[in-house]
Protein backbone atom coordinates (compact mmCIF):
# COMPACT_ATOMS: atom_id res chain seq x y z
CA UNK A 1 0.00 0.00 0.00
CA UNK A 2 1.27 3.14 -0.87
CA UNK A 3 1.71 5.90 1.82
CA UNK A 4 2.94 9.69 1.85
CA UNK A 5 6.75 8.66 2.62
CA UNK A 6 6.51 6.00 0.55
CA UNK A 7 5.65 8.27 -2.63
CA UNK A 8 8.09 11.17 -1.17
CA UNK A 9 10.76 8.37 -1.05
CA UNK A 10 10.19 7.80 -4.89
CA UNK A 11 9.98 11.53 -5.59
CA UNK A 12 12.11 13.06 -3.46
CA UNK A 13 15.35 12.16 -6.11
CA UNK A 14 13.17 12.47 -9.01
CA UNK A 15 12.83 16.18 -8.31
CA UNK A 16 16.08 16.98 -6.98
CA UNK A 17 17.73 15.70 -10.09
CA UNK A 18 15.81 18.64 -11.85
CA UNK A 19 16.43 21.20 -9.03
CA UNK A 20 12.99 20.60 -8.23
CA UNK A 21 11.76 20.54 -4.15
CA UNK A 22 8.72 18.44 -3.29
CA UNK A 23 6.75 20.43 -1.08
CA UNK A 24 3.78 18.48 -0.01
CA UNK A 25 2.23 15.27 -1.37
CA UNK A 26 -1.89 14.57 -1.13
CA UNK A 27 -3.40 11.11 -1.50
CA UNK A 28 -7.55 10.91 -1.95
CA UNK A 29 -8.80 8.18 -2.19
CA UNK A 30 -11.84 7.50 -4.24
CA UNK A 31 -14.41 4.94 -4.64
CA UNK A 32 -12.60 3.77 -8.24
CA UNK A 33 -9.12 4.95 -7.96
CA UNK A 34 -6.37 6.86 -5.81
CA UNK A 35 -5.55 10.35 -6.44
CA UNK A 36 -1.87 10.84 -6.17
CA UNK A 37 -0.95 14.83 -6.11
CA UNK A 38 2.55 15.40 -6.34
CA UNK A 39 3.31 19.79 -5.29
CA UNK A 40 6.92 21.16 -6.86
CA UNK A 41 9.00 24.29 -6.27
CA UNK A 42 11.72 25.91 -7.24
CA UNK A 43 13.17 29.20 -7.03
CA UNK A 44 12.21 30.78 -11.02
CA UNK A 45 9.04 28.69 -10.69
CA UNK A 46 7.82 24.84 -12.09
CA UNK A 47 7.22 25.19 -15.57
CA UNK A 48 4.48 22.91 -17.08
CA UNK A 49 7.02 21.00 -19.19
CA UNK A 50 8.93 20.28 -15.26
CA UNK A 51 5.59 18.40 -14.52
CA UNK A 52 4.74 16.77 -17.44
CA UNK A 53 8.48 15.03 -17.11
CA UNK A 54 8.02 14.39 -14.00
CA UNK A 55 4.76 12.76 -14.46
CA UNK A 56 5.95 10.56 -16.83
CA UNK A 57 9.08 9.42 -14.89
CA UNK A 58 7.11 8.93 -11.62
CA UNK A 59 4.37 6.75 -13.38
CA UNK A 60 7.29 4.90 -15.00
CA UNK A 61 8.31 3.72 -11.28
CA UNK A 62 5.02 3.70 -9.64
CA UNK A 63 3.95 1.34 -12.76
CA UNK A 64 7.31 -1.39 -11.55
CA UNK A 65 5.67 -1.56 -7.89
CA UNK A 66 4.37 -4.62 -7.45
CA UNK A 67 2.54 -3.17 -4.31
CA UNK A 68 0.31 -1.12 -6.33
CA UNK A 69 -2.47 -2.98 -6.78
CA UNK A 70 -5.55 0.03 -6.96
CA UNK A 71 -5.78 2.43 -10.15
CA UNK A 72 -4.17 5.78 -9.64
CA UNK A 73 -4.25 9.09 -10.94
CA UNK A 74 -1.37 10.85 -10.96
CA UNK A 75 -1.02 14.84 -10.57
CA UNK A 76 1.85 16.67 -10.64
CA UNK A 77 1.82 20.42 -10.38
CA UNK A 78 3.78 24.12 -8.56
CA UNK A 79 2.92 24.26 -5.32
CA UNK A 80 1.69 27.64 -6.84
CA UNK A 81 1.16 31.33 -5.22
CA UNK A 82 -0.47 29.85 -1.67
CA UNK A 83 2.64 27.37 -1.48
CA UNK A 84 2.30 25.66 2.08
CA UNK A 85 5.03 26.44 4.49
CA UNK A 86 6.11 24.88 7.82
CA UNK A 87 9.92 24.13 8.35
CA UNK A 88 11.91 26.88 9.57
CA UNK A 89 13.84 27.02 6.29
CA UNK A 90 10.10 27.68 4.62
CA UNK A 91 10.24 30.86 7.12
CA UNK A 92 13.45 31.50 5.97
CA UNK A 93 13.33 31.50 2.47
CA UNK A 94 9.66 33.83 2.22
CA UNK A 95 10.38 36.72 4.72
CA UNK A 96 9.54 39.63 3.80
CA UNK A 97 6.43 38.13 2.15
CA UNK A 98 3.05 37.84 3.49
CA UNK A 99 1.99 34.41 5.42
CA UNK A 100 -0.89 33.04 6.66
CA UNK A 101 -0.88 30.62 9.88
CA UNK A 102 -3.18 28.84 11.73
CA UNK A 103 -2.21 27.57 15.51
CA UNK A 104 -3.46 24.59 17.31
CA UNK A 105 -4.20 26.42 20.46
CA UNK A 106 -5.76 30.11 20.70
CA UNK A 107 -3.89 32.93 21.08
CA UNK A 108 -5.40 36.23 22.55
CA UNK A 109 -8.85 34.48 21.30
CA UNK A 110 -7.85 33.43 17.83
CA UNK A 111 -5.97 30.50 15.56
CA UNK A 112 -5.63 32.48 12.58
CA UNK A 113 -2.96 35.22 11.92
CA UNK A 114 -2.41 37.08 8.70
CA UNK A 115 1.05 39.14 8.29
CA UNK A 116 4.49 39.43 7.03
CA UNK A 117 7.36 37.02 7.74
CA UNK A 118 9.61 39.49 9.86
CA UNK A 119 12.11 36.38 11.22
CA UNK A 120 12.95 33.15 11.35
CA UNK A 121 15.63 31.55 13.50
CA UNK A 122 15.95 27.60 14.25
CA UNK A 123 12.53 26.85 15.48
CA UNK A 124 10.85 30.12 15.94
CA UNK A 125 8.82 33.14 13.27
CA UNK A 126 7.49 36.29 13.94
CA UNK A 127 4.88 37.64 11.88
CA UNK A 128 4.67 41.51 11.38
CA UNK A 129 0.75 41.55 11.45
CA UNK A 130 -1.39 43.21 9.14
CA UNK A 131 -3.76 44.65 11.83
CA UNK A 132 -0.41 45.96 13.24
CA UNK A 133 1.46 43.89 16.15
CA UNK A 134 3.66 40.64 16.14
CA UNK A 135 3.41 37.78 17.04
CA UNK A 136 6.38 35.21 17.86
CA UNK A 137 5.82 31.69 18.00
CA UNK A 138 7.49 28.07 17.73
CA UNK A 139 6.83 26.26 14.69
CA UNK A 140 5.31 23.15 17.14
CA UNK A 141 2.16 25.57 17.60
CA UNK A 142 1.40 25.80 13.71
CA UNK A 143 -1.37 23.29 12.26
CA UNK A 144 -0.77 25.10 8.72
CA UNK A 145 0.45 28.06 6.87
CA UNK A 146 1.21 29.11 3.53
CA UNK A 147 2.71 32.52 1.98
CA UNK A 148 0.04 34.61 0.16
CA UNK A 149 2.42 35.75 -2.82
CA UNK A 150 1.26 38.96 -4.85
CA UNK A 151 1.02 37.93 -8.52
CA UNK A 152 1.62 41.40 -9.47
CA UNK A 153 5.57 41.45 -7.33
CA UNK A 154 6.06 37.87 -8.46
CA UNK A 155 5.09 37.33 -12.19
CA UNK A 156 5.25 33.73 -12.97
CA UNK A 157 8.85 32.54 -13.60
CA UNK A 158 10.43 35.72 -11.69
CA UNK A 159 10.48 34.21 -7.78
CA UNK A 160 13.87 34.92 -7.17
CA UNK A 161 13.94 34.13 -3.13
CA UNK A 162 16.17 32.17 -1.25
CA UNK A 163 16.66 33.63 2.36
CA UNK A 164 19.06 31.58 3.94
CA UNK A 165 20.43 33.81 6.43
């Protein structure tokens, strides 16, 4: 049976062999067939012809596993302009660009926070918040965020962020 880490284990060197990063994977399962969605980035952006070949090489593999016994669909796509972040290199590499989070416990009555990525160090961000305020937390109290990239500062292709320091 086929699990997340199984399928990030196959596509994990797949996309690093084309400078690619897997960013999240998403399995549905259906009544007739498994949904495999495979989400890419790289700094410059995926391009469509990055997905197709990556398709094509994936299903290659996933076709030679014995262990995959259901039909599957297989999608491959950019993790696009709402790309998910969690890891503190995530952080990292989008501050200065707006974030959305969403905690697991309340904070000053709420779980959602909307803001700019103002620092990120080891295991802890701070969000300069839209309403004005920060907020400083440790990754361990996130459930989910993702940047909110402005189409009109980052035209497709022109991402150009890599904020390692």
């Amino acid at each position: 049976m086929l699990t997340r880490e199984t399928i990030a284990d196959l596509v994990r060197p797949l996309a690093e062999d084309r400078g690619l990063e897997l960013v999240d994977i998403a399995l549905v399962r259906g009544r007739r067939s498994l949904v495999i969605r495979i989400f890419l980035d790289r700094i410059g952006g995926v391009t469509v012809d990055d997905c197709a070949d990556l398709n094509r090489q994936l299903r290659d593999v996933l076709d030679q596993d014995p262990g995959l016994t259901a039909n599957y669909r297989l999608e491959v796509s950019s993790a696009g302009m709402r790309r998910p972040i969690w890891t503190g290199a995530h952080f990292r590499r989008f501050r200065g660009e707006k974030a959305v989070i969403e905690l697991r416990e309340p904070r000053e009555g709420r779980i959602r926070y909307r803001g700019r990525i103002a620092a990120a160090a080891g295991d802890r961000v701070a969000l300069e918040l839209d309403e004005g305020g920060r907020i400083e937390l440790g990754l361990d109290e996130l459930v989910s965020g993702h940047v909110d990239l402005d189409p009109w500062k980052h035209p497709p292709g022109s991402r150009e962020r890599n904020r390692e320091e």
